[in-house]
PDB file of N, CA and C in Angstrom:
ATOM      1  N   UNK A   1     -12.475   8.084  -0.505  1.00  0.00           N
ATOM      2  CA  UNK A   1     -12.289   6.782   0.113  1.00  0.00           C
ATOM      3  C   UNK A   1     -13.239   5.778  -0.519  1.00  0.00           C
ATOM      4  N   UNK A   2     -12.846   4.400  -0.645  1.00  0.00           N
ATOM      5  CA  UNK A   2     -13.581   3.618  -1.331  1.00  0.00           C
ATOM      6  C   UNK A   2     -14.737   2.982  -0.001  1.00  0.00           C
ATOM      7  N   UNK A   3     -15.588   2.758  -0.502  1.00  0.00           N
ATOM      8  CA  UNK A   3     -16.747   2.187   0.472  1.00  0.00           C
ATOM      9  C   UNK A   3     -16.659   0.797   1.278  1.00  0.00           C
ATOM     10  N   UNK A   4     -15.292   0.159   0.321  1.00  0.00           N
ATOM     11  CA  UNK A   4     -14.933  -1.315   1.069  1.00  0.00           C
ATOM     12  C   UNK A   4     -14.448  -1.403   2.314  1.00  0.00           C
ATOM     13  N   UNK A   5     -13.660   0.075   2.499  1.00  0.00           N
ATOM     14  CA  UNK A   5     -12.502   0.008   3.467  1.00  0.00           C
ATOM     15  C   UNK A   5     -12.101   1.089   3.576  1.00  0.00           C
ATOM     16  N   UNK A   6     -11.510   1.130   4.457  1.00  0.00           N
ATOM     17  CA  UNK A   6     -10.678   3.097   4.908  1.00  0.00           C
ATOM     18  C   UNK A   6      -9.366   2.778   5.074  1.00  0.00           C
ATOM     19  N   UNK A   7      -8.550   1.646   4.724  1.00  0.00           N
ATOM     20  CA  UNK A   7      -7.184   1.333   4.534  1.00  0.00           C
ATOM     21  C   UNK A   7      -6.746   1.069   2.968  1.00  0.00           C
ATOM     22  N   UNK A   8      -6.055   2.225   2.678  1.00  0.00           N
ATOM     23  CA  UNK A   8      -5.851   2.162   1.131  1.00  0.00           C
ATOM     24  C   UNK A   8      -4.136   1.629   0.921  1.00  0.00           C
ATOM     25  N   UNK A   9      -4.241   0.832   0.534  1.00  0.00           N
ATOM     26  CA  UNK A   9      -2.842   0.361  -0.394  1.00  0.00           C
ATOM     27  C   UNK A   9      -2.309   0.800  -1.575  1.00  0.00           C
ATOM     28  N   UNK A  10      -1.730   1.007  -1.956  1.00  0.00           N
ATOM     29  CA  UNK A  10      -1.332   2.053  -3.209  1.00  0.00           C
ATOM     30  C   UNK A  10       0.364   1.091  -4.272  1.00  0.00           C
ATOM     31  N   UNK A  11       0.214   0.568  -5.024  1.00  0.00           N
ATOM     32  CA  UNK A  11       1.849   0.358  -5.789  1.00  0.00           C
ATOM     33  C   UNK A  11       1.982   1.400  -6.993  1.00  0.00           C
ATOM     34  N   UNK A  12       2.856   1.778  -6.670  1.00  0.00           N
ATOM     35  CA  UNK A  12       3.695   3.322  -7.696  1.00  0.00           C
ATOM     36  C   UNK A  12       4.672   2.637  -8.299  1.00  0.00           C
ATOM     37  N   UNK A  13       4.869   3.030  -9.746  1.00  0.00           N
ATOM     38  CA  UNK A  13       6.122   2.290  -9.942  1.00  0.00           C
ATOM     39  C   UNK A  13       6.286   3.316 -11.099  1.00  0.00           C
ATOM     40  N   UNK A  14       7.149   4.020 -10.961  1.00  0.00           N
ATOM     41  CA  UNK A  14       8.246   4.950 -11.516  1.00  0.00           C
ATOM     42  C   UNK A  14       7.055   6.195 -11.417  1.00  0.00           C
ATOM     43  N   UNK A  15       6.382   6.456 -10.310  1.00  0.00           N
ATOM     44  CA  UNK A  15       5.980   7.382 -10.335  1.00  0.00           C
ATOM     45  C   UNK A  15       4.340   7.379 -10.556  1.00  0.00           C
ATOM     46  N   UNK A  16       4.275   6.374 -10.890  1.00  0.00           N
ATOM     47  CA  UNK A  16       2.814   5.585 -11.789  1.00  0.00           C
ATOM     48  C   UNK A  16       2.119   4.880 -10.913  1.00  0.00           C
ATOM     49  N   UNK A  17       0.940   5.683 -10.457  1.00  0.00           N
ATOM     50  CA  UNK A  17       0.262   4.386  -9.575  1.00  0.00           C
ATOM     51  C   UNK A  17      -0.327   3.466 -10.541  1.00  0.00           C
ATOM     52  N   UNK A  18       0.130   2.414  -9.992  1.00  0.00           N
ATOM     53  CA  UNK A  18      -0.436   0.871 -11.171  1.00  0.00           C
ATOM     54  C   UNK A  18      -1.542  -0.070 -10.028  1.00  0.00           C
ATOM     55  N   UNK A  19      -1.263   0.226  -9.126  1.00  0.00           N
ATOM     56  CA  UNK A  19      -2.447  -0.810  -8.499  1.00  0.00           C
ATOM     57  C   UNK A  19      -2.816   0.109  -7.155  1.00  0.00           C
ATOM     58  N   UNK A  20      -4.158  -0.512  -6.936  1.00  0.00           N
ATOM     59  CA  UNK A  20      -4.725  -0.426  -5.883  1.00  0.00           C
ATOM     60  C   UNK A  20      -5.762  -1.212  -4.982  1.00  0.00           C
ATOM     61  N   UNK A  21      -5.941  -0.936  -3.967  1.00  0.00           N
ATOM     62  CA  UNK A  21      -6.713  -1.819  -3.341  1.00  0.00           C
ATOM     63  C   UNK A  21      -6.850  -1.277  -1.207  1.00  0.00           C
ATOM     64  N   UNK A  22      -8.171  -1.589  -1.186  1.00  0.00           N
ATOM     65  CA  UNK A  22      -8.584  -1.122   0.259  1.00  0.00           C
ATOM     66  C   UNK A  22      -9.365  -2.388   1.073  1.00  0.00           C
ATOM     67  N   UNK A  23      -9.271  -2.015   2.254  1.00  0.00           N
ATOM     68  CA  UNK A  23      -9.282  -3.408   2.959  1.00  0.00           C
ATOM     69  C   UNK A  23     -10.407  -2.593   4.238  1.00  0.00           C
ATOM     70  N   UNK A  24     -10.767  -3.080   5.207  1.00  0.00           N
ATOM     71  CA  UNK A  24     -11.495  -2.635   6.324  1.00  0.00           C
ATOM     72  C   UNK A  24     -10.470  -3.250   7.617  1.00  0.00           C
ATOM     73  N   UNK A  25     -10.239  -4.512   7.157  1.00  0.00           N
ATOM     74  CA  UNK A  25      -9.468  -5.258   8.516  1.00  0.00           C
ATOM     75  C   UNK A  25      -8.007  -5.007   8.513  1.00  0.00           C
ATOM     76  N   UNK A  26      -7.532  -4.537   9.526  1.00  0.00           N
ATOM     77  CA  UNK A  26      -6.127  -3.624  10.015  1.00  0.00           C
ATOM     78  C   UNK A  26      -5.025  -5.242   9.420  1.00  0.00           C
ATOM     79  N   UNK A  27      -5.562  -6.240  10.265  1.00  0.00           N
ATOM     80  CA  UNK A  27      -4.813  -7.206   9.782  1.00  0.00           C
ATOM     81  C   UNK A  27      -4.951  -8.251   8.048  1.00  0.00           C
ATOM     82  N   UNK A  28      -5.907  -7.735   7.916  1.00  0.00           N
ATOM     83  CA  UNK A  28      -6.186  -8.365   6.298  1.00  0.00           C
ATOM     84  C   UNK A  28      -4.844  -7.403   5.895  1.00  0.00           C
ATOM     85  N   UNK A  29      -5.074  -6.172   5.929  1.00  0.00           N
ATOM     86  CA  UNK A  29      -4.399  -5.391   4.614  1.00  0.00           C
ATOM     87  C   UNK A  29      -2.681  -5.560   4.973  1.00  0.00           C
ATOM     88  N   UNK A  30      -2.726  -5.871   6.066  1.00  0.00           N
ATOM     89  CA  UNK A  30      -0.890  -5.770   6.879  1.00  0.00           C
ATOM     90  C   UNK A  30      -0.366  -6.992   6.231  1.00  0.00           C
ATOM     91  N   UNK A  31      -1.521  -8.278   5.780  1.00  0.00           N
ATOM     92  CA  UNK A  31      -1.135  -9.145   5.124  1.00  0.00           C
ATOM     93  C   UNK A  31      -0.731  -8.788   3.885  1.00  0.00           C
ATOM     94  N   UNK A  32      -1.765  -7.989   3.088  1.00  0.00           N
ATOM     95  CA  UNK A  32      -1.995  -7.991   1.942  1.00  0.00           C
ATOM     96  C   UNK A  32      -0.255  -6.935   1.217  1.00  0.00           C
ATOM     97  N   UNK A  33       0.033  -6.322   2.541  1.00  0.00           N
ATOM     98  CA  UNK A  33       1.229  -5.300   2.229  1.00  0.00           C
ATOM     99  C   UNK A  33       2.506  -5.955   2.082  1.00  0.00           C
ATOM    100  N   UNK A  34       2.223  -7.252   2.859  1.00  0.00           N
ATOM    101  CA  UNK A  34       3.499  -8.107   3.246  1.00  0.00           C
ATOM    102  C   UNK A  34       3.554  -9.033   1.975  1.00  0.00           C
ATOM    103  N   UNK A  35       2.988  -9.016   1.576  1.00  0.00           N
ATOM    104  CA  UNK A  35       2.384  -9.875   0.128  1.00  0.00           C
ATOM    105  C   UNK A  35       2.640  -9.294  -1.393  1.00  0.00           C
ATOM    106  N   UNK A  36       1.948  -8.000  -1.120  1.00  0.00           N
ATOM    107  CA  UNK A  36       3.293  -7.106  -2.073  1.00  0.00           C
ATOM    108  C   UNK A  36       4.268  -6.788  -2.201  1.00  0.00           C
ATOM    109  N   UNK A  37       4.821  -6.709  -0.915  1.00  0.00           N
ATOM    110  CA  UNK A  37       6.296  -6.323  -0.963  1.00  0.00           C
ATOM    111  C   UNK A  37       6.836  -7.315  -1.260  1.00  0.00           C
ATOM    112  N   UNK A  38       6.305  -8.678  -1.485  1.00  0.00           N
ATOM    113  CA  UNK A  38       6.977 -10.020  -1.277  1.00  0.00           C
ATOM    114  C   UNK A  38       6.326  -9.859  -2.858  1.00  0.00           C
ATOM    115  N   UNK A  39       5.913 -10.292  -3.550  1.00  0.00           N
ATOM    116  CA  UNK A  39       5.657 -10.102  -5.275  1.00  0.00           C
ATOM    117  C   UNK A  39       6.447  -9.215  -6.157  1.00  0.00           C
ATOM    118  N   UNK A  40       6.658  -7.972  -5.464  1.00  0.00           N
ATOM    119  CA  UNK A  40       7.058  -6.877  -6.605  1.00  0.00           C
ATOM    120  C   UNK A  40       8.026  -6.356  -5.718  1.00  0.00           C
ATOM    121  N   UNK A  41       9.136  -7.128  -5.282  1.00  0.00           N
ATOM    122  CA  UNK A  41      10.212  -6.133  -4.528  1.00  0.00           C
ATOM    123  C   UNK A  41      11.237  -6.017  -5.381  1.00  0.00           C
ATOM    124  N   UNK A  42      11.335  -6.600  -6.616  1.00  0.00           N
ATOM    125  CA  UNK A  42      12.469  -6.741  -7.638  1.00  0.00           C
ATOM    126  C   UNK A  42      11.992  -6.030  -8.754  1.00  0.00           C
ATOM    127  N   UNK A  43      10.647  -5.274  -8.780  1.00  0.00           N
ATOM    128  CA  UNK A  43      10.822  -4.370  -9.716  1.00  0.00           C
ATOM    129  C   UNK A  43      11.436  -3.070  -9.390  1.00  0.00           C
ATOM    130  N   UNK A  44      11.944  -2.580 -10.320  1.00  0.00           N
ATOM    131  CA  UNK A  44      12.733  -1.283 -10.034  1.00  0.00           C
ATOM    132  C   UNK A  44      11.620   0.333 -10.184  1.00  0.00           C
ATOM    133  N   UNK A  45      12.436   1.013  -9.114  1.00  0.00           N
ATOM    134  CA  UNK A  45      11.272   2.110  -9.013  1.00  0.00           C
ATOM    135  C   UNK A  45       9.688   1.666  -8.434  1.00  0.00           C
ATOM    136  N   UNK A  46       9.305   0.588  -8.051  1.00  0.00           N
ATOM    137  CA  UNK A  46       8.367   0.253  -7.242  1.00  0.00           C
ATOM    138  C   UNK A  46       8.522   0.574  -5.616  1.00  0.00           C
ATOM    139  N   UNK A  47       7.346   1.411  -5.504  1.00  0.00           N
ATOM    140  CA  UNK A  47       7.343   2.120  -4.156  1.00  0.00           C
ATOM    141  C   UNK A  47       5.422   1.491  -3.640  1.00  0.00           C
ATOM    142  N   UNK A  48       5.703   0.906  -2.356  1.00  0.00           N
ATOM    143  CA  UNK A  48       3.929   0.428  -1.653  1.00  0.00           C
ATOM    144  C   UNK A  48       3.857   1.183  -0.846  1.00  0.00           C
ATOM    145  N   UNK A  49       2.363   2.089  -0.437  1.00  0.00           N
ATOM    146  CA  UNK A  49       2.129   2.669   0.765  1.00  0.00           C
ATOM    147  C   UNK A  49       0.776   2.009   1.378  1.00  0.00           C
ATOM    148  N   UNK A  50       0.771   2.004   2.446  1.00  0.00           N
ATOM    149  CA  UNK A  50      -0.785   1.291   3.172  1.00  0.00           C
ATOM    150  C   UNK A  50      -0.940   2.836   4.288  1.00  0.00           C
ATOM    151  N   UNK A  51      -2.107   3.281   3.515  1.00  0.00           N
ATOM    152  CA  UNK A  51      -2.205   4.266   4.309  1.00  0.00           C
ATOM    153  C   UNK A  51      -3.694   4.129   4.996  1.00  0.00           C
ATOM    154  N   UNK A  52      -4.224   5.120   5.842  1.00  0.00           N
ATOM    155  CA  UNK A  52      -5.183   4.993   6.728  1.00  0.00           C
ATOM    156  C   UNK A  52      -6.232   6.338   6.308  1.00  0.00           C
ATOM    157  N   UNK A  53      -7.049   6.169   5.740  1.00  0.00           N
ATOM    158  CA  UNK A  53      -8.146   6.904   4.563  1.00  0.00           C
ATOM    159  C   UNK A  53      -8.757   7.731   5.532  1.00  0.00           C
ATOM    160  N   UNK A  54      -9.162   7.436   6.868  1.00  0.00           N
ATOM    161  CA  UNK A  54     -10.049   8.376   7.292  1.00  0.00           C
ATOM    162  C   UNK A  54      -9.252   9.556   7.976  1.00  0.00           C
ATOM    163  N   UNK A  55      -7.839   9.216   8.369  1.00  0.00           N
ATOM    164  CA  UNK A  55      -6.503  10.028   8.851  1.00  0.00           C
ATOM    165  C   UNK A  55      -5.885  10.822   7.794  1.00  0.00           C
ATOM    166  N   UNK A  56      -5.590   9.898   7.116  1.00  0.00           N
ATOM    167  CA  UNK A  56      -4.410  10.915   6.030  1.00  0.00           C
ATOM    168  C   UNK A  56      -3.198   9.974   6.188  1.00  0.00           C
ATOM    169  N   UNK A  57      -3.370   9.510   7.386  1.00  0.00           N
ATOM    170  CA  UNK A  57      -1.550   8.773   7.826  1.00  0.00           C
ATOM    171  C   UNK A  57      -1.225   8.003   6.790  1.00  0.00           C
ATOM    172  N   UNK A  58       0.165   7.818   6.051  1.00  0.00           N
ATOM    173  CA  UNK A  58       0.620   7.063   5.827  1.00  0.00           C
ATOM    174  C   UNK A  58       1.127   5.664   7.118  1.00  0.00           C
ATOM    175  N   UNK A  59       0.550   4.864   7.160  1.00  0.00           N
ATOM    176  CA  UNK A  59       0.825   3.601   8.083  1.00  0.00           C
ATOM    177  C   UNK A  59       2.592   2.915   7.479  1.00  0.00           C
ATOM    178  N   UNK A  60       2.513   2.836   6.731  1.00  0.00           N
ATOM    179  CA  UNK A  60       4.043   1.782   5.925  1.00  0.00           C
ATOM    180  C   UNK A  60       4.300   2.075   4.518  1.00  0.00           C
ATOM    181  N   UNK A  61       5.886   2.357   4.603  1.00  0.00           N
ATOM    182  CA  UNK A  61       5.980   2.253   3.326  1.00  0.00           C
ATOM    183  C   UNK A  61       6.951   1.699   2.816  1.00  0.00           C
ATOM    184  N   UNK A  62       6.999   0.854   1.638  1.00  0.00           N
ATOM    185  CA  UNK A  62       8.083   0.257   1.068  1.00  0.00           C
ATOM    186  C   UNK A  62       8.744   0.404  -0.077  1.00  0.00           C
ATOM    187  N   UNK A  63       9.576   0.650  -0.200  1.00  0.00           N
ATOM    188  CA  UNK A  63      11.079   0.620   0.822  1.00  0.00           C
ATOM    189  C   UNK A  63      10.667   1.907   2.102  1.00  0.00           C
ATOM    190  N   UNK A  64      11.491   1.559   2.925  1.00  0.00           N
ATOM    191  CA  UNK A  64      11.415   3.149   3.624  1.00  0.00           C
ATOM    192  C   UNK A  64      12.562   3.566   3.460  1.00  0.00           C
ATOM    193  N   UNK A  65      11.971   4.896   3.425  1.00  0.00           N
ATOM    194  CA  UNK A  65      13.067   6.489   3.241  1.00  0.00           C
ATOM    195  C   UNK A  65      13.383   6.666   4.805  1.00  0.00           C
ATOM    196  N   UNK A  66      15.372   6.901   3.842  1.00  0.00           N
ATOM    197  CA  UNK A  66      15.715   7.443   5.183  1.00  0.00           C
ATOM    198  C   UNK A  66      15.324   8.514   5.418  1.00  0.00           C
TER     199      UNK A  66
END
Protein backbone atom coordinates (compact mmCIF):
# COMPACT_ATOMS: atom_id res chain seq x y z
CA UNK A 1 0.00 0.00 0.00
CA UNK A 2 1.25 3.40 -0.81
CA UNK A 3 1.71 5.74 2.30
CA UNK A 4 -0.62 8.52 0.66
CA UNK A 5 -3.69 6.54 0.91
CA UNK A 6 -5.30 3.05 1.33
CA UNK A 7 -7.67 3.66 -1.75
CA UNK A 8 -5.89 2.45 -4.81
CA UNK A 9 -7.11 3.24 -8.35
CA UNK A 10 -5.69 1.15 -10.94
CA UNK A 11 -6.24 1.78 -15.29
CA UNK A 12 -5.44 -1.61 -17.21
CA UNK A 13 -5.60 -1.38 -20.66
CA UNK A 14 -5.30 -4.57 -22.61
CA UNK A 15 -4.18 -6.19 -19.68
CA UNK A 16 -1.42 -3.53 -18.89
CA UNK A 17 -1.62 -1.59 -15.87
CA UNK A 18 -0.71 1.96 -17.27
CA UNK A 19 -1.69 4.19 -14.43
CA UNK A 20 -2.04 4.53 -10.98
CA UNK A 21 -2.88 6.48 -8.17
CA UNK A 22 -4.14 6.40 -4.25
CA UNK A 23 -6.12 8.81 -2.44
CA UNK A 24 -6.97 8.76 1.57
CA UNK A 25 -10.43 10.66 1.07
CA UNK A 26 -13.37 8.09 0.15
CA UNK A 27 -14.79 11.10 -1.73
CA UNK A 28 -11.59 12.61 -3.42
CA UNK A 29 -10.92 9.22 -5.14
CA UNK A 30 -14.94 8.52 -6.11
CA UNK A 31 -14.19 11.80 -7.91
CA UNK A 32 -11.07 10.95 -9.23
CA UNK A 33 -12.84 7.41 -10.66
CA UNK A 34 -15.63 9.39 -12.17
CA UNK A 35 -12.99 11.40 -13.93
CA UNK A 36 -11.41 8.47 -15.44
CA UNK A 37 -14.02 6.82 -16.59
CA UNK A 38 -14.99 10.13 -18.11
CA UNK A 39 -11.23 10.59 -19.95
CA UNK A 40 -10.52 7.08 -21.10
CA UNK A 41 -13.94 5.43 -21.70
CA UNK A 42 -13.27 5.30 -25.53
CA UNK A 43 -10.20 3.53 -25.27
CA UNK A 44 -10.58 0.01 -26.12
CA UNK A 45 -9.68 -2.77 -23.64
CA UNK A 46 -9.45 -0.11 -20.83
CA UNK A 47 -10.65 -1.56 -17.59
CA UNK A 48 -10.60 1.11 -13.89
CA UNK A 49 -10.73 -0.47 -10.48
CA UNK A 50 -10.86 1.75 -7.13
CA UNK A 51 -10.16 -0.65 -4.69
CA UNK A 52 -9.83 -0.42 -0.81
CA UNK A 53 -5.93 -1.35 0.20
CA UNK A 54 -6.37 -2.16 3.72
CA UNK A 55 -9.49 -4.80 2.70
CA UNK A 56 -8.62 -6.30 -0.48
CA UNK A 57 -12.23 -5.12 -1.72
CA UNK A 58 -12.54 -4.16 -4.98
CA UNK A 59 -15.02 -0.92 -4.36
CA UNK A 60 -15.92 -0.18 -8.48
CA UNK A 61 -15.19 -1.23 -11.50
CA UNK A 62 -15.33 0.02 -14.95
CA UNK A 63 -17.03 -1.24 -17.12
CA UNK A 64 -18.78 -3.74 -14.86
CA UNK A 65 -18.89 -7.42 -15.51
CA UNK A 66 -21.84 -9.12 -15.81
Amino acid sequence: MSESGQRHLILVVDGQPTMHGWWAEEKTVREKFASWVGERRKIPGARITLADEMTGQELVIWPQEN
